[in-house]
Protein backbone atom coordinates (compact mmCIF):
# COMPACT_ATOMS: atom_id res chain seq x y z
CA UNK A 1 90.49 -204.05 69.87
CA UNK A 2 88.82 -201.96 66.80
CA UNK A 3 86.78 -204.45 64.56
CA UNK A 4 87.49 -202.42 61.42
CA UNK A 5 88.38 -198.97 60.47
CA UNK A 6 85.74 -197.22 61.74
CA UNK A 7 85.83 -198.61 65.07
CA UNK A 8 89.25 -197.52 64.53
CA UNK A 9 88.35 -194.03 64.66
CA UNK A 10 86.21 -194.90 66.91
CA UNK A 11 88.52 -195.69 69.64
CA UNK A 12 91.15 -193.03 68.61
CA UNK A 13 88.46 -190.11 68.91
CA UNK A 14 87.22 -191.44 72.01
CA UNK A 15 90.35 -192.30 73.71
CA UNK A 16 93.25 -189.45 72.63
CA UNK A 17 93.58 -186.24 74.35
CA UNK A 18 92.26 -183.47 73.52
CA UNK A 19 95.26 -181.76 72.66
CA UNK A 20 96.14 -184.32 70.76
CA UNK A 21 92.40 -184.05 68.80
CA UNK A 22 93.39 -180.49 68.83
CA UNK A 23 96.71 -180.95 66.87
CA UNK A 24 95.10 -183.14 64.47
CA UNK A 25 92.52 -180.78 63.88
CA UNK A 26 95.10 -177.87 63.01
CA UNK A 27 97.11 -180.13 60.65
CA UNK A 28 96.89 -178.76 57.13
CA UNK A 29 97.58 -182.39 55.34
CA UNK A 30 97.14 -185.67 55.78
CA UNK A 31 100.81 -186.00 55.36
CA UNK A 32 101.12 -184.37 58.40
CA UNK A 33 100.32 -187.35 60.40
CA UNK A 34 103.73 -188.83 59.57
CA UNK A 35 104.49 -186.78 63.15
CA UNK A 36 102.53 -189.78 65.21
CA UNK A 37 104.95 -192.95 63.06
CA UNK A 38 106.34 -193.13 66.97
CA UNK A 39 104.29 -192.89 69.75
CA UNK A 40 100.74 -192.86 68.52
CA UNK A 41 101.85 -194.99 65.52
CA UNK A 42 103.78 -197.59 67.91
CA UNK A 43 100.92 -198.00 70.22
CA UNK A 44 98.48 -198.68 67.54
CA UNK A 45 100.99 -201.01 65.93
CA UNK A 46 102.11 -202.37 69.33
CA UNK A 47 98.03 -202.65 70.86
CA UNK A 48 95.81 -203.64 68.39
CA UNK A 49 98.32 -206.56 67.27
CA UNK A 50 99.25 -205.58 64.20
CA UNK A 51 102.58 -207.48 64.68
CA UNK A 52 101.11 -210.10 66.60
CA UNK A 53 98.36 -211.68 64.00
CA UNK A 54 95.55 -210.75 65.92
CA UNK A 55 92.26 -210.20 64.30
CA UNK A 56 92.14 -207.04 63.44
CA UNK A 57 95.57 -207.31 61.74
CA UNK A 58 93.93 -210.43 60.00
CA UNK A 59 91.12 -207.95 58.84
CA UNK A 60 93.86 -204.91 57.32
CA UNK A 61 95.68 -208.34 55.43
CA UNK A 62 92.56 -209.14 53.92
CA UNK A 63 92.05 -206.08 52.85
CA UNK A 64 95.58 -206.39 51.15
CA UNK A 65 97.57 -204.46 53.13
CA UNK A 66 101.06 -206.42 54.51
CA UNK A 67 103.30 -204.41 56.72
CA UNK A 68 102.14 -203.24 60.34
CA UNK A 69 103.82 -199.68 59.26
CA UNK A 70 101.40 -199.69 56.89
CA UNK A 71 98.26 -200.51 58.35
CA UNK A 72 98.64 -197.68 61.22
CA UNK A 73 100.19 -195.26 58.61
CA UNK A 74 96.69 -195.80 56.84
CA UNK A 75 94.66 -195.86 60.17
CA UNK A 76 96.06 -192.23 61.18
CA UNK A 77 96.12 -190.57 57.56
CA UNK A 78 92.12 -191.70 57.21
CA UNK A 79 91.37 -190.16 60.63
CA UNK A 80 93.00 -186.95 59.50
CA UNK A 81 89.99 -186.98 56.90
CA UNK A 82 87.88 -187.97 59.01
CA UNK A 83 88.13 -185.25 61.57
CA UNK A 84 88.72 -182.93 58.17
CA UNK A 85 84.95 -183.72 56.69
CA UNK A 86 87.15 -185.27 53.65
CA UNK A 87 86.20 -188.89 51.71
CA UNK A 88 88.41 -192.08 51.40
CA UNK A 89 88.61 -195.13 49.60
CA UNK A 90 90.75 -197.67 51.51
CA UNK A 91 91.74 -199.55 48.33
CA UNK A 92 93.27 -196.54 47.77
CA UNK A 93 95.99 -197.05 50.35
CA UNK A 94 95.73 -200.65 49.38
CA UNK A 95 96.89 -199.71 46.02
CA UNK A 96 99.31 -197.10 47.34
CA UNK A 97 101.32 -199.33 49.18
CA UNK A 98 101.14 -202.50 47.00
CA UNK A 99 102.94 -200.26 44.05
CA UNK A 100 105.46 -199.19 47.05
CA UNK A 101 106.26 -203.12 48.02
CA UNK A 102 106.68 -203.61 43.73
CA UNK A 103 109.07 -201.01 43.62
CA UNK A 104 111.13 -201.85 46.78
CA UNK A 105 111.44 -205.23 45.13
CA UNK A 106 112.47 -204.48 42.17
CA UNK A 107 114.81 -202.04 43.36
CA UNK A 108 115.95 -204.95 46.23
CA UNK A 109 116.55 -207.07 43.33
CA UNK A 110 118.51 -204.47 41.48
CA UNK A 111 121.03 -204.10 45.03
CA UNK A 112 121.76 -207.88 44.69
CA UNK A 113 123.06 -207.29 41.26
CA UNK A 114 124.89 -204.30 42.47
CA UNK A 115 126.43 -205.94 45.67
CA UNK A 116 127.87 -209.04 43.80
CA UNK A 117 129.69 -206.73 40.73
CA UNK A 118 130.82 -204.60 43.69
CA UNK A 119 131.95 -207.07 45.66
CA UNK A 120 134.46 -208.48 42.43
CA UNK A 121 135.67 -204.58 41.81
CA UNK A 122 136.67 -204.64 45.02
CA UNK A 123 138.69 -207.78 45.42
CA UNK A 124 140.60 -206.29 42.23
CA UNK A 125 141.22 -202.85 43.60
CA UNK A 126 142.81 -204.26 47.25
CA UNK A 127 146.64 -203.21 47.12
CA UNK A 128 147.61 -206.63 49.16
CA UNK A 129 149.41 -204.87 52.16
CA UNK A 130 150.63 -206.84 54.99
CA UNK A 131 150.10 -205.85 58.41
CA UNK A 132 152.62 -205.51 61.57
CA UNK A 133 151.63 -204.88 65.01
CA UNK A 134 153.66 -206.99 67.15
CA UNK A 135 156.22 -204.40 68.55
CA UNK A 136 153.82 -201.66 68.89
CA UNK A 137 154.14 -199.99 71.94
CA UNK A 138 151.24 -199.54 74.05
CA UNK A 139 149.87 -196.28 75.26
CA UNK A 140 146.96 -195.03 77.94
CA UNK A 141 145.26 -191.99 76.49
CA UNK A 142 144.50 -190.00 79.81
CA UNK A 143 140.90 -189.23 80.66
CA UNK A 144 139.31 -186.02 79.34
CA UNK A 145 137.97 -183.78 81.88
CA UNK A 146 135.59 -181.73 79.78
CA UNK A 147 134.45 -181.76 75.80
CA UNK A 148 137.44 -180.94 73.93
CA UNK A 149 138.81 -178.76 70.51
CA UNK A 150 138.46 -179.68 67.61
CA UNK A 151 141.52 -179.39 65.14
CA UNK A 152 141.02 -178.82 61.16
CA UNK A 153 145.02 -177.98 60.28
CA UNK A 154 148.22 -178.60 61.86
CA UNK A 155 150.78 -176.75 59.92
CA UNK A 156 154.39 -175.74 60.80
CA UNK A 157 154.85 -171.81 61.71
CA UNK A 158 156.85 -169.99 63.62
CA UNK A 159 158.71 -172.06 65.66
CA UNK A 160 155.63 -173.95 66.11
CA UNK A 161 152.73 -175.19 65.10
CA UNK A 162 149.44 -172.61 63.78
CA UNK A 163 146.12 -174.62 64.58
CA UNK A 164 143.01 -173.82 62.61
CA UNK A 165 140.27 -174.69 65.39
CA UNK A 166 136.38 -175.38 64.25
CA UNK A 167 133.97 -173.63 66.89
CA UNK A 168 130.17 -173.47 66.50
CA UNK A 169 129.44 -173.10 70.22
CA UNK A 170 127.76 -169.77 69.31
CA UNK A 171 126.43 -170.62 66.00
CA UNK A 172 124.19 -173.17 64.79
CA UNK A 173 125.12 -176.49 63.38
CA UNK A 174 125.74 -175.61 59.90
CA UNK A 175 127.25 -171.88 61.09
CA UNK A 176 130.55 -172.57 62.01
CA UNK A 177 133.92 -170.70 62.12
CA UNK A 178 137.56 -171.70 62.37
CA UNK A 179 139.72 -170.07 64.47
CA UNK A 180 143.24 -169.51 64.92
CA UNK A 181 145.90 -171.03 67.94
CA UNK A 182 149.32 -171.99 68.25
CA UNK A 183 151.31 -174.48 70.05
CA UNK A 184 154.48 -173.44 71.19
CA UNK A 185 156.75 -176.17 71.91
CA UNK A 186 159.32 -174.57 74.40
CA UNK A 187 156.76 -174.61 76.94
CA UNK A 188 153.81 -177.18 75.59
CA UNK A 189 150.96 -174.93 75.74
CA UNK A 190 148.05 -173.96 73.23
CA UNK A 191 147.22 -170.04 72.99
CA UNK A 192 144.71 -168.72 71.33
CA UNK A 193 145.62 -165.76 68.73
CA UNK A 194 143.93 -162.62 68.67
CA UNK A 195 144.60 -160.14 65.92
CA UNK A 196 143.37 -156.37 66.68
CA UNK A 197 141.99 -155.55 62.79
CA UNK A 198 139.75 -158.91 63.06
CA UNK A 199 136.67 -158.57 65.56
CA UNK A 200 135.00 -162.28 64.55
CA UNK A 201 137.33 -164.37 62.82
CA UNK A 202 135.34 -166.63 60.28
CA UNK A 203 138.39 -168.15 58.39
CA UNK A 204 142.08 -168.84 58.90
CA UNK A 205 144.62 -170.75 57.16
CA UNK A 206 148.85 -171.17 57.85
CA UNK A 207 150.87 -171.67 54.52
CA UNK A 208 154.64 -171.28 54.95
CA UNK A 209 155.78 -168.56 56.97
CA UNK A 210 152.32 -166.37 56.49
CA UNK A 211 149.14 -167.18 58.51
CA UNK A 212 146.11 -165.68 56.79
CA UNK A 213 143.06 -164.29 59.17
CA UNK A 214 139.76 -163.26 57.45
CA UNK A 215 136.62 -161.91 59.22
CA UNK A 216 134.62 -159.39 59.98
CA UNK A 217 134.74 -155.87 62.32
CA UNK A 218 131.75 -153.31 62.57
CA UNK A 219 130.41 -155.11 59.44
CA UNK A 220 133.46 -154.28 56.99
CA UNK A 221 135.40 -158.33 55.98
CA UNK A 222 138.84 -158.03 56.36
CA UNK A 223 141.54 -160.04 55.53
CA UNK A 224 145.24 -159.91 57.34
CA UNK A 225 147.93 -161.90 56.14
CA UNK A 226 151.50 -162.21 59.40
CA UNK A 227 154.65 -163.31 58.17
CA UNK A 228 157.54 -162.48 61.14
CA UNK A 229 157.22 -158.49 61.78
CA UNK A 230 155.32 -157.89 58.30
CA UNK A 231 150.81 -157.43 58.06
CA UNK A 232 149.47 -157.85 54.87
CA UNK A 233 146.21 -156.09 54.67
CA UNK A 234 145.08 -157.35 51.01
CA UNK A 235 141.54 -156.37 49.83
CA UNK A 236 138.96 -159.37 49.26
CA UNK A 237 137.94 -159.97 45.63
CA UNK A 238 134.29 -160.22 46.48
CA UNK A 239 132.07 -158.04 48.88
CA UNK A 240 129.89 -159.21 51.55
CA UNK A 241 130.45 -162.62 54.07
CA UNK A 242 134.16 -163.71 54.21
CA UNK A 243 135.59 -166.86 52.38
CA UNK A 244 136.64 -169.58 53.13
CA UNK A 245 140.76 -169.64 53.41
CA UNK A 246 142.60 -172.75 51.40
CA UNK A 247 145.71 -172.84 49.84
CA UNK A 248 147.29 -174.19 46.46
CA UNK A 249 150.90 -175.20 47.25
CA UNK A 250 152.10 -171.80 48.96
CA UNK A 251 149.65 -169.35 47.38
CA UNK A 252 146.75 -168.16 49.25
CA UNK A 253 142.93 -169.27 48.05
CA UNK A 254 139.66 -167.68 48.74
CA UNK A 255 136.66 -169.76 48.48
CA UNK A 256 133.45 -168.44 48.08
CA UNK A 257 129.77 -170.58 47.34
CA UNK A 258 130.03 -170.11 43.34
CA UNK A 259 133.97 -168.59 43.25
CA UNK A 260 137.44 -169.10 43.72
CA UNK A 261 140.64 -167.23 43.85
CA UNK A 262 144.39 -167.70 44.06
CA UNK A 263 146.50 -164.70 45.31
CA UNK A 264 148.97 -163.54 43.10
CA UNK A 265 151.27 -161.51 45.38
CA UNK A 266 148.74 -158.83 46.04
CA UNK A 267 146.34 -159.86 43.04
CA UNK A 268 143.53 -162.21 42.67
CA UNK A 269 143.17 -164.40 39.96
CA UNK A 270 139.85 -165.96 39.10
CA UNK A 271 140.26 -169.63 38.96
CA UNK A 272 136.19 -170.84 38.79
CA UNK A 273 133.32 -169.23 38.48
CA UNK A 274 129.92 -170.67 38.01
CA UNK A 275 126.38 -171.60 39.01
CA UNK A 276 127.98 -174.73 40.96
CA UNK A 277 126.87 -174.31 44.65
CA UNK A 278 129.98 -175.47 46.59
CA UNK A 279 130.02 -177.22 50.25
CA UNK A 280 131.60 -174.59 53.43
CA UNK A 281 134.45 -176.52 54.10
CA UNK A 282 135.96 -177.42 57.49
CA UNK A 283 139.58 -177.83 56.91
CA UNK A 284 141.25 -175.32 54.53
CA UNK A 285 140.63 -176.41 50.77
CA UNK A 286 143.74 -177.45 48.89
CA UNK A 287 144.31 -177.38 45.02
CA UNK A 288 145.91 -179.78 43.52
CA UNK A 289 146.79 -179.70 39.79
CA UNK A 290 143.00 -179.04 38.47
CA UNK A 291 141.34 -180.33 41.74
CA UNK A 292 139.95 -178.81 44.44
CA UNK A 293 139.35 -180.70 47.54
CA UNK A 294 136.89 -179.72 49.96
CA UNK A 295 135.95 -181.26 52.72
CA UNK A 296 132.77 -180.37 54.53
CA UNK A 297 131.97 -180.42 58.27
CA UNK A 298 128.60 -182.42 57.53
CA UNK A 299 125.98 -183.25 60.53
CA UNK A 300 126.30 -183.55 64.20
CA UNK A 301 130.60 -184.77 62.80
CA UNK A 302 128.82 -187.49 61.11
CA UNK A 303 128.82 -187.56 57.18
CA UNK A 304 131.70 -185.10 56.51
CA UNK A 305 131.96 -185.56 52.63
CA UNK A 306 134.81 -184.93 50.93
CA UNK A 307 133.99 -183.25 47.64
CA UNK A 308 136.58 -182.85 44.28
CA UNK A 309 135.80 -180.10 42.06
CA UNK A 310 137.46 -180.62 38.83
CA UNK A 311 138.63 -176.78 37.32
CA UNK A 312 138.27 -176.29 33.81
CA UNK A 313 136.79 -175.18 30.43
CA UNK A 314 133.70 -177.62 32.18
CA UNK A 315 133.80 -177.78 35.79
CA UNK A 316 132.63 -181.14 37.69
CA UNK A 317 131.82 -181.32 41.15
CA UNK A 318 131.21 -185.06 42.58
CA UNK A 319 131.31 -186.24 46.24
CA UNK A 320 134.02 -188.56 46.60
CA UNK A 321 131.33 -191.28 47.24
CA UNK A 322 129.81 -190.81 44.24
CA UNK A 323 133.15 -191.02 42.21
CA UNK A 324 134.28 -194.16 43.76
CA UNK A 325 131.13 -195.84 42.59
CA UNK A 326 131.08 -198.78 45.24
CA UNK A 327 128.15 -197.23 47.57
CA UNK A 328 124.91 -198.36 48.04
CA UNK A 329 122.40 -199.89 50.34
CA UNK A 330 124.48 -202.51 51.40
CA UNK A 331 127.43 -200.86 51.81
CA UNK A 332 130.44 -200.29 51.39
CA UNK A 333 130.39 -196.94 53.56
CA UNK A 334 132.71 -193.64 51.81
CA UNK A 335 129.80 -190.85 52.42
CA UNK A 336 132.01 -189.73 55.95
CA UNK A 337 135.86 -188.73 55.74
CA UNK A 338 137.62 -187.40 58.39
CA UNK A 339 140.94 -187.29 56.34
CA UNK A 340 142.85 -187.10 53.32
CA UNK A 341 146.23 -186.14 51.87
CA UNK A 342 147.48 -186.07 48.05
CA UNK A 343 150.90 -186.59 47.62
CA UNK A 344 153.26 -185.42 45.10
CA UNK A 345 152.55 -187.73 42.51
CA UNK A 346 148.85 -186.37 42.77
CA UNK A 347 147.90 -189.67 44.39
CA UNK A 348 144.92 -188.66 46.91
CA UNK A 349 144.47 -190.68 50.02
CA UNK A 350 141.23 -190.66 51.96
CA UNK A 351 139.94 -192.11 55.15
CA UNK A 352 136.36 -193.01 55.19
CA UNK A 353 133.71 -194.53 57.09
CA UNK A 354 134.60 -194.05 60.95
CA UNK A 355 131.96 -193.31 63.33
CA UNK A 356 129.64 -195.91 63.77
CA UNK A 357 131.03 -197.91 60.78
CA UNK A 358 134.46 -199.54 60.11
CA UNK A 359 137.48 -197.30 58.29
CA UNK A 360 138.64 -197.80 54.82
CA UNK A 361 141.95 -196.39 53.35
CA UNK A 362 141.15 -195.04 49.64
CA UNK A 363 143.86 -194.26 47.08
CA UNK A 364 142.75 -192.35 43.75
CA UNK A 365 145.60 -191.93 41.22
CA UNK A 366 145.57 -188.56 38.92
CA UNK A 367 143.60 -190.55 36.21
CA UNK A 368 141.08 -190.97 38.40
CA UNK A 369 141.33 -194.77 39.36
CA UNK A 370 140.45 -196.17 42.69
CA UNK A 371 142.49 -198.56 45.09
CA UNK A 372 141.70 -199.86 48.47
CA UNK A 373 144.71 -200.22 50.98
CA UNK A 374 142.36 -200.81 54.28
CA UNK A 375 138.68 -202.25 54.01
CA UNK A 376 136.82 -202.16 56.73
CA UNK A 377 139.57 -202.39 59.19
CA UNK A 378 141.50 -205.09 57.39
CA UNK A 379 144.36 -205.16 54.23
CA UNK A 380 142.04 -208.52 53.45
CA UNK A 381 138.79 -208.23 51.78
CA UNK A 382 136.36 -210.91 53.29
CA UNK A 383 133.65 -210.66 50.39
CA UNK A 384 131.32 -208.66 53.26
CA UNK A 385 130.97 -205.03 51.85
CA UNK A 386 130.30 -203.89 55.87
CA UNK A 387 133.24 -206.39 57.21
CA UNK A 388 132.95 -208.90 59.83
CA UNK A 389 134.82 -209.30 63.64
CA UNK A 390 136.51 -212.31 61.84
CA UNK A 391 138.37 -210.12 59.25
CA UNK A 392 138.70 -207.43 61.42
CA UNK A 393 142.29 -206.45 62.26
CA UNK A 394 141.67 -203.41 64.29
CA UNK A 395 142.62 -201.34 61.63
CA UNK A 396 140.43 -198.22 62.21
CA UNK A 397 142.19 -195.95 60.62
CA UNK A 398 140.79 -192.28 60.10
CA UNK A 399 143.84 -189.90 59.50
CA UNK A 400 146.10 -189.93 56.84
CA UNK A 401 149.52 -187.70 56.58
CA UNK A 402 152.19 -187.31 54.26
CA UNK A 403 155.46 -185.90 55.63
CA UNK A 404 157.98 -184.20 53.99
CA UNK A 405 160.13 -186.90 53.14
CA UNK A 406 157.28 -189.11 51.41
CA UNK A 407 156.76 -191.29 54.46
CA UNK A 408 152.67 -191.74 55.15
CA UNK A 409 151.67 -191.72 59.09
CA UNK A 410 148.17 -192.99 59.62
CA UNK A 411 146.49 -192.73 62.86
CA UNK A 412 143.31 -194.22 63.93
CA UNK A 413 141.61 -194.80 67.75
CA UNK A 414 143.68 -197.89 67.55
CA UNK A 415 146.91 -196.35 67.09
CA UNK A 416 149.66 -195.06 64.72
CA UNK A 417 151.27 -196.65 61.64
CA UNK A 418 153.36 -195.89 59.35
CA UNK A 419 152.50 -197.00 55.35
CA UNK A 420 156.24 -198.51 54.05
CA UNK A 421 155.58 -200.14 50.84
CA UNK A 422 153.58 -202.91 50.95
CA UNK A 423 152.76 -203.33 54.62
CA UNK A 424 151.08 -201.32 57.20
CA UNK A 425 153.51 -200.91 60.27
CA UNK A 426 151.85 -200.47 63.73
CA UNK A 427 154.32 -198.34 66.07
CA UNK A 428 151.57 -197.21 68.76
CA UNK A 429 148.53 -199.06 70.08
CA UNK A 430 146.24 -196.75 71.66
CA UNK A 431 143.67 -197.71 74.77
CA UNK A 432 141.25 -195.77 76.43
CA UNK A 433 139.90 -193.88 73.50
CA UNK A 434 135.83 -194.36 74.57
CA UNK A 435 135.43 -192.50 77.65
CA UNK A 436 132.90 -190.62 79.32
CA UNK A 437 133.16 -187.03 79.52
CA UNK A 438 131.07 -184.52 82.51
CA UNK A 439 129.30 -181.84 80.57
CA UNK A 440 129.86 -178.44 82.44
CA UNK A 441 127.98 -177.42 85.02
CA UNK A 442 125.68 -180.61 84.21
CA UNK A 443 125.85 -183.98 86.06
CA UNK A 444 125.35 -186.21 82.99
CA UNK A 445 127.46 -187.12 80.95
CA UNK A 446 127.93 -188.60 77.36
CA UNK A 447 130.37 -190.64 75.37
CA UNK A 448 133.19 -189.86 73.40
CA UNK A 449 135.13 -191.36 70.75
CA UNK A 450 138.32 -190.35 69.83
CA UNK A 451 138.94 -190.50 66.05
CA UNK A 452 142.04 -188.75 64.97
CA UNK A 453 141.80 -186.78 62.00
CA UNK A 454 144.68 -184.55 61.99
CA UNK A 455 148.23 -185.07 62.65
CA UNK A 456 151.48 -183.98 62.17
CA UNK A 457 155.57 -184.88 63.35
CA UNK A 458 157.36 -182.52 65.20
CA UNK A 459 161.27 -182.07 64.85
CA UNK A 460 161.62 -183.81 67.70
CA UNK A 461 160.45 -186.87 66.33
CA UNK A 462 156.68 -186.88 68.65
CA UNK A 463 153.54 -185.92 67.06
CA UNK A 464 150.64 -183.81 67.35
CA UNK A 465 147.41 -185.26 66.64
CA UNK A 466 143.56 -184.10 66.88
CA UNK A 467 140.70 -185.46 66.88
CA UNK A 468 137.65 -185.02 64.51
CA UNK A 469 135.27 -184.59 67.80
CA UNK A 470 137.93 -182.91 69.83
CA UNK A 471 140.94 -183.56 71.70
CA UNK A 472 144.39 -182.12 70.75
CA UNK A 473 147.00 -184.26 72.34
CA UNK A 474 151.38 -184.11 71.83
CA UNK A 475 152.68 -187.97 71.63
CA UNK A 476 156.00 -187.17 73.20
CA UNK A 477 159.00 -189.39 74.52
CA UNK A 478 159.26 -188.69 78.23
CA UNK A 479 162.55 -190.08 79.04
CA UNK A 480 161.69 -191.52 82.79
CA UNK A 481 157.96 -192.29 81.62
CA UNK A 482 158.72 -193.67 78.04
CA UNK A 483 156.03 -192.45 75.52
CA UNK A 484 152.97 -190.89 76.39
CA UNK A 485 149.45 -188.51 75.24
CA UNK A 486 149.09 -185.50 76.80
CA UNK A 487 145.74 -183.61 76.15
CA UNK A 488 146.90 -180.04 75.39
CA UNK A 489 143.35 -178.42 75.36
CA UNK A 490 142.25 -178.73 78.51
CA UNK A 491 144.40 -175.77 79.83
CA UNK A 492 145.46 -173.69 77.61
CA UNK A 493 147.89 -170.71 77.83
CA UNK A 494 147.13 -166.89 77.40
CA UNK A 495 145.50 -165.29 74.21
CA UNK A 496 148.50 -164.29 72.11
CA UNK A 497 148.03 -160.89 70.26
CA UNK A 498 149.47 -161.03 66.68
């Protein structure tokens, strides 16, 4: 137990490795020592009592430092200048820090005020829906056998259905593509399309009876547009890396970082331009009157933001986070959406949270006003910006569709509902949706949570719906086995070649 700080040093130069002195040594700042917060950092905080009011914690308070974090955070960043030949004052650090407590407070204090005017905006945005679940019918999801796809559009072509398909298995994190399949009904298999022009698709995109393929071959970008027997080979409106494909009712976008473009029959028409860096989106942008909705594919499927860039003489982009202005500290949680829909009224509704957090059901009308159908799993609001198991109704809801006729489908790992006026109807319950999956060719495994974000009704009446980490299942009627989930992409059909 060090007696001060330079017994401190002491005891870390006697005691550490030396490739551990060595690493120190080769550090170029003191900042640098932020790598040793865990490990090094816990041991000091963990051995020398710093939690535990021993006396050499009793020695750092006197000194006026207050948080263990602190105190080892100061005992590492003076050793760097130690072993550096470089000076120190410890008031210094004892200064640093106190100004960093001042501001937490006053910032702390500034979150209390926040939470409470929050917490009142909220109880006057909630829509006062009513819930049914008592006649839902109960279904198994079947265990997955291996990690799954991962869906970002359904849309109706062909006869069937064209999935756009996120894959990064070759890429890194933030290098992703999305590639086409389709589902054909008649015999309930996935196939993956192949188009001969296209050697690495980057971008696809189904609206109406054309399916749009961009890419790249022996470094020239291409983009093919398929509509029954006809190829459209259109020309790109900028050169170099393909766009991203979106659409704007049945006209074709192409999204670049700082540009977009709507295809007028074989013509592009500049809709932005600008020094506005926009997010790579993982579903296919849509345009709605003046807005552009993008949603990105964020980290590790955590934090997928969906972003609204306003078109005009003065173009806006905010987060939808941002715009809501109910986040902070304390919650609520908007910064991850796995889905969203805007129906014809312009009404946009988003799913957020998910994940590790409870789901929320947003509505923004085309003035740009907020209402809350589902807070944190529940039509009630229970004054708790993060929701509580009391309030909880299992509504975790994290895909939102609007069909053709106006009805609104949600689906969540709970189940499926249907949005009729003022209450929320539960038709499915879903179980089994945490499971544990083998990794190929490995003997762990890890967990998996299913959290629809995608899904769409066949004419049949079942539905397809995906998952934002995977799974593409058909919710069908069997007429001896009443209604099931059948994975779909765990054995998939041939390549078709388009």
């Amino acid at each position: 137990m060090p007696a001060d700080i330079d017994d401190a040093h002491v005891i870390l130069e006697q005691g550490l490795a030396p490739e551990t002195l060595a690493m120190i040594d080769a550090m170029e700042s003191e900042d640098d020592m932020i790598k040793f917060h865990f490990g090094l950092g816990t041991g000091i905080r963990n051995c020398w009592g710093l939690w535990s009011g021993s006396e050499f914690q009793k020695y750092l308070v006197e000194l006026g430092f207050r948080h263990p974090d602190d105190m080892s955070g100061t005992i590492l960043d003076t050793f760097w200048r130690k072993r550096h030949g470089k000076t120190f004052d410890i008031q210094d650090y004892v200064a640093h820090y106190a100004a960093y407590w001042k501001e937490a407070e006053k910032a702390e204090e500034e979150e209390k005020v926040r939470v409470e005017a929050v917490k009142q905006r909220i109880r006057s945005m909630m829509m006062g829906l009513q819930l049914e679940s008592r006649d839902a019918t109960k279904i198994r999801m079947p265990d997955r056998v291996y990690n799954s796809e991962r869906a970002r559009q359904l849309a109706p072509y062909a006869g069937g259905v064209f999935i756009s398909v996120r894959n990064s298995a070759w890429r890194t994190e933030d290098d992703f593509v999305t590639e086409g399949y389709f589902f054909t009904p008649a015999t309930g298999k996935i196939h993956k399309v192949l188009t001969p022009e296209i050697a690495e698709t980057h971008s696809v995109v189904a609206i109406g009876r054309t399916a749009w393929f961009t890419g790249v071959t022996e470094g020239r970008t291409i983009l093919i547009g398929l509509r029954d027997n006809t190829r459209f080979h259109i020309p790109l409106p900028q050169a170099g890396p393909p766009p991203s494909l979106g659409f704007h009712g049945d006209k074709l976008l192409a999204v670049y970082p700082k540009a977009v473009y709507q295809l007028e029959e074989s013509r592009w028409e500049l809709l932005y331009s600008g020094d506005i860096l926009l997010p790579k989106p993982g579903p296919p942008p849509e345009l709605h009157g003046n807005v552009l909705y993008i949603r990105d594919e964020g980290k590790h499927e955590n934090n997928k933001r969906l972003w609204l860039l306003e078109i005009g003489p003065k173009p806006k982009l905010v987060s939808l986070d941002k715009d809501v202005g109910l986040v902070g500290w304390h919650g609520p949680r908007c910064e991850n959406s796995y889905s969203y829909a805007v129906a014809e009224d312009g009404d946009l509704w988003a799913c957020v949270g998910g994940c590790i957090t409870r789901c929320s059901l947003l509505r923004r009308s085309e003035n740009g006003r907020y209402s809350i159908a589902i807070i944190n799993n529940s039509t009630v609001f229970d004054n708790n910006l993060f929701g509580s198991e009391e309030s909880d109704q299992g509504l975790t809801v994290t895909a939102v569709k609007i069909l053709p006729n106006g009805e609104m489908v949600l689906a969540g790992a709970c189940g499926l509902f249907r949005l009729v006026g003022d209450r929320v109807i539960q038709d499915f319950s879903f179980t089994n949706t945490r499971q544990k999956i083998p990794l190929k060719n490995k003997d762990t495994v890890y967990h998996w949570n299913w959290e629809p974000s995608k899904l769409m009704r066949l004419e049949d009446g079942s539905y397809l719906i995906s998952g934002a980490f995977g799974g593409i299942y058909l919710l069908a009627k069997k007429d001896e086995e009443g209604w099931r989930l059948q994975a779909l992409d765990e054995e998939f059909g041939e390549p078709l070649f388009w």
